[in-house]
C-alpha atoms as a PDB file:
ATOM      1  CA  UNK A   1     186.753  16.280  24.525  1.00  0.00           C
ATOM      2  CA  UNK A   2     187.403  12.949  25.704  1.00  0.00           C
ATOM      3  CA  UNK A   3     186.829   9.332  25.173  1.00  0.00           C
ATOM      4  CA  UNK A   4     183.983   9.126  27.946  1.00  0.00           C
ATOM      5  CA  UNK A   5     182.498  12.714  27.250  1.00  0.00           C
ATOM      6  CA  UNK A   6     181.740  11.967  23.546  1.00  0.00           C
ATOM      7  CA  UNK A   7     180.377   8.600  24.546  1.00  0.00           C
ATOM      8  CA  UNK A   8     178.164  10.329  26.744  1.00  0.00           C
ATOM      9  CA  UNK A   9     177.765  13.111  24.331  1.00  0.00           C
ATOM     10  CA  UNK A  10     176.365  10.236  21.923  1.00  0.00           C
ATOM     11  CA  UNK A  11     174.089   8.737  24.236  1.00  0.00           C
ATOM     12  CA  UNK A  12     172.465  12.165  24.183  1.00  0.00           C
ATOM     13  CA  UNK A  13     172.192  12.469  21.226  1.00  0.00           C
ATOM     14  CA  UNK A  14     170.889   8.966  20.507  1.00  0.00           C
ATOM     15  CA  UNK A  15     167.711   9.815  23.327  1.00  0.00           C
ATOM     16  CA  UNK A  16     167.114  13.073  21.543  1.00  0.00           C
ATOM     17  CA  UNK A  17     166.547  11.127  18.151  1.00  0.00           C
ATOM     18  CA  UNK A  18     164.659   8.280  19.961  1.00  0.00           C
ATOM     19  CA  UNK A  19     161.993  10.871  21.123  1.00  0.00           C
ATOM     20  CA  UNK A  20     161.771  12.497  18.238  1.00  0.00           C
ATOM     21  CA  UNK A  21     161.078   9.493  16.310  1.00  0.00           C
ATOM     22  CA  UNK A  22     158.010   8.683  18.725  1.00  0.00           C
ATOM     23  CA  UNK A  23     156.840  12.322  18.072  1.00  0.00           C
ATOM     24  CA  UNK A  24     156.951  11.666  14.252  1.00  0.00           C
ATOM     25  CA  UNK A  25     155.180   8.777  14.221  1.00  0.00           C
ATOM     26  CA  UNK A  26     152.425  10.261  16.540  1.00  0.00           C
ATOM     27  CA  UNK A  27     152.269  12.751  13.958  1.00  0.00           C
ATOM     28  CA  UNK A  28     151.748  10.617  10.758  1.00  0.00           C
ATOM     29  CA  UNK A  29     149.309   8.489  12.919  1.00  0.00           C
ATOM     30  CA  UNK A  30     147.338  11.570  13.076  1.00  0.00           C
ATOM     31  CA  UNK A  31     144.953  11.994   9.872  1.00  0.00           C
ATOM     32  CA  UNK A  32     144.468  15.750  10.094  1.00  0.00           C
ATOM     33  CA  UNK A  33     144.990  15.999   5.996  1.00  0.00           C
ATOM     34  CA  UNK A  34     142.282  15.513   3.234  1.00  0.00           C
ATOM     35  CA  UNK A  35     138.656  16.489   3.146  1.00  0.00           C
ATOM     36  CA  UNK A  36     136.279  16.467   6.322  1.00  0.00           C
ATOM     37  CA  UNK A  37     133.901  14.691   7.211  1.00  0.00           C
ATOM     38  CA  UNK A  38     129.502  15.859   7.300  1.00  0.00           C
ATOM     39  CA  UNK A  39     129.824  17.376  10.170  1.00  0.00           C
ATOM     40  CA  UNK A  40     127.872  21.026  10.924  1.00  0.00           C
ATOM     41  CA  UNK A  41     129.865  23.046   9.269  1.00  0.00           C
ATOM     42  CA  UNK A  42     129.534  21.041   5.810  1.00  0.00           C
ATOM     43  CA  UNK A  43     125.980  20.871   6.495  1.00  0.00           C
ATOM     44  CA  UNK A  44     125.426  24.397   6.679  1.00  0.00           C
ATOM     45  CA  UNK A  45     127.548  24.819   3.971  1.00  0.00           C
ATOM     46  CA  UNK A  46     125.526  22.192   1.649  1.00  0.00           C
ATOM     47  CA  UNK A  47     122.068  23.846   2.706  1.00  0.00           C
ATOM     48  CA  UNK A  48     123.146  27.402   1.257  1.00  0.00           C
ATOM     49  CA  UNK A  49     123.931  25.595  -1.950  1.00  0.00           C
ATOM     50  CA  UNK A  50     120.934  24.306  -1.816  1.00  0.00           C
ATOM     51  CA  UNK A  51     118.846  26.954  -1.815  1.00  0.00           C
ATOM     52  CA  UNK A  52     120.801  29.062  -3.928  1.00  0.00           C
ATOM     53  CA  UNK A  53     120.466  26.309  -6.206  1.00  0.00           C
ATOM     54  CA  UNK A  54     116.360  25.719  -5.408  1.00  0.00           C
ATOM     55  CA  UNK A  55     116.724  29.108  -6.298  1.00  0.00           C
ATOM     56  CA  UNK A  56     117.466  28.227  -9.981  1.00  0.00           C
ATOM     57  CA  UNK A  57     120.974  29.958 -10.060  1.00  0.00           C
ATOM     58  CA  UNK A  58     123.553  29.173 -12.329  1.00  0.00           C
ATOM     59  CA  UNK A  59     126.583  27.268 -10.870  1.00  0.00           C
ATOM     60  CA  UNK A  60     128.328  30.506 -11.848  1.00  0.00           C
ATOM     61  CA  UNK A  61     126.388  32.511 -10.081  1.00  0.00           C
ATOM     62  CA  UNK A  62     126.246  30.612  -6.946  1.00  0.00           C
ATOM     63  CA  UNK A  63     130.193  29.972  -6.907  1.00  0.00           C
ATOM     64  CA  UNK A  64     130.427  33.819  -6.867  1.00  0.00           C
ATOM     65  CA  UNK A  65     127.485  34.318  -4.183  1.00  0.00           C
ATOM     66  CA  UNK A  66     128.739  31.268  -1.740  1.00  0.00           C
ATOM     67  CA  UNK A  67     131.786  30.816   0.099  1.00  0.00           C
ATOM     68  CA  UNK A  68     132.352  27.156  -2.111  1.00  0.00           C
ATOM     69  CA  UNK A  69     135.091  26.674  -4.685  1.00  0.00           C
ATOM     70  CA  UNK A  70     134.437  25.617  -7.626  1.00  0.00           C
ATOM     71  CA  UNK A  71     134.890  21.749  -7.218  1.00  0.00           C
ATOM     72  CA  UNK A  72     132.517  22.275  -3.689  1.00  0.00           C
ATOM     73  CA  UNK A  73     129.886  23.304  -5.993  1.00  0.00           C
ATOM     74  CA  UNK A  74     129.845  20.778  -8.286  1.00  0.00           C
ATOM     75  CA  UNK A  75     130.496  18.189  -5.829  1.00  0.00           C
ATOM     76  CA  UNK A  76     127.534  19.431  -3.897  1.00  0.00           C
ATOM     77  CA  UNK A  77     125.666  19.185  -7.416  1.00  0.00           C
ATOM     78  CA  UNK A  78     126.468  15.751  -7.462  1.00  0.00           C
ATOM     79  CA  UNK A  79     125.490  14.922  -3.939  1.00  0.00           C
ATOM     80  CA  UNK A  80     122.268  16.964  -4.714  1.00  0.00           C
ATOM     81  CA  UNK A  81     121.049  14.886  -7.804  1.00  0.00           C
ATOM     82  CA  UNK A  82     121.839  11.421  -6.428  1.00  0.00           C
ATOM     83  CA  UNK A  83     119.889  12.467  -3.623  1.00  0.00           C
ATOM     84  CA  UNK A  84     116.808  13.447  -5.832  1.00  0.00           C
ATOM     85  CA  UNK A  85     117.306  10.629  -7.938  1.00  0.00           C
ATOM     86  CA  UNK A  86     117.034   8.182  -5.259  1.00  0.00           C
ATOM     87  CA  UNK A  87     113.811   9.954  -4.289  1.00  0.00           C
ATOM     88  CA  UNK A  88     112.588   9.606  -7.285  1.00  0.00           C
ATOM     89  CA  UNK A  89     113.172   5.801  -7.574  1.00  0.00           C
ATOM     90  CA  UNK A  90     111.068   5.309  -4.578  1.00  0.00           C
END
């Protein structure tokens, strides 16, 4: 290899990195990480807790009848008393 083919060779090589540095920071521009937002799926999600919990159900039991984790449960829980405490203040 030459002088002028490794130059060229380099040049290459330096538009290769250049587009993969725009594809990297489209990537971490993207926030696809974390937890969703209420959108339907959450909704529906919230509802069964809901009435499992209307129900009068243990937190134990509905963990093991829903699809929720743990830390879903409770964190519907939480959603579900602020709600009905801010009913109640009304």
């Amino acid at each position: 290899m030459n002088l002028e083919e490794a130059l060229r060779e380099i040049e290459r090589l330096k538009q290769i990195i250049d587009e993969k540095d725009k594809e990297i920071e489209a990537l971490q521009k993207k926030k696809n990480a974390g937890r969703k937002k209420n959108n339907a799926q959450w909704q529906e999600s919230y509802e069964a807790f809901v009435e499992l919990y209307e129900q009068g159900l243990s937190m134990i039991e509905i963990i093991e009848q829903s699809e929720c984790s743990r830390r879903t449960c409770y964190r519907y829980k939480s959603y579900y008393d602020n709600i009905m405490k801010m009913k109640e203040e009304k």
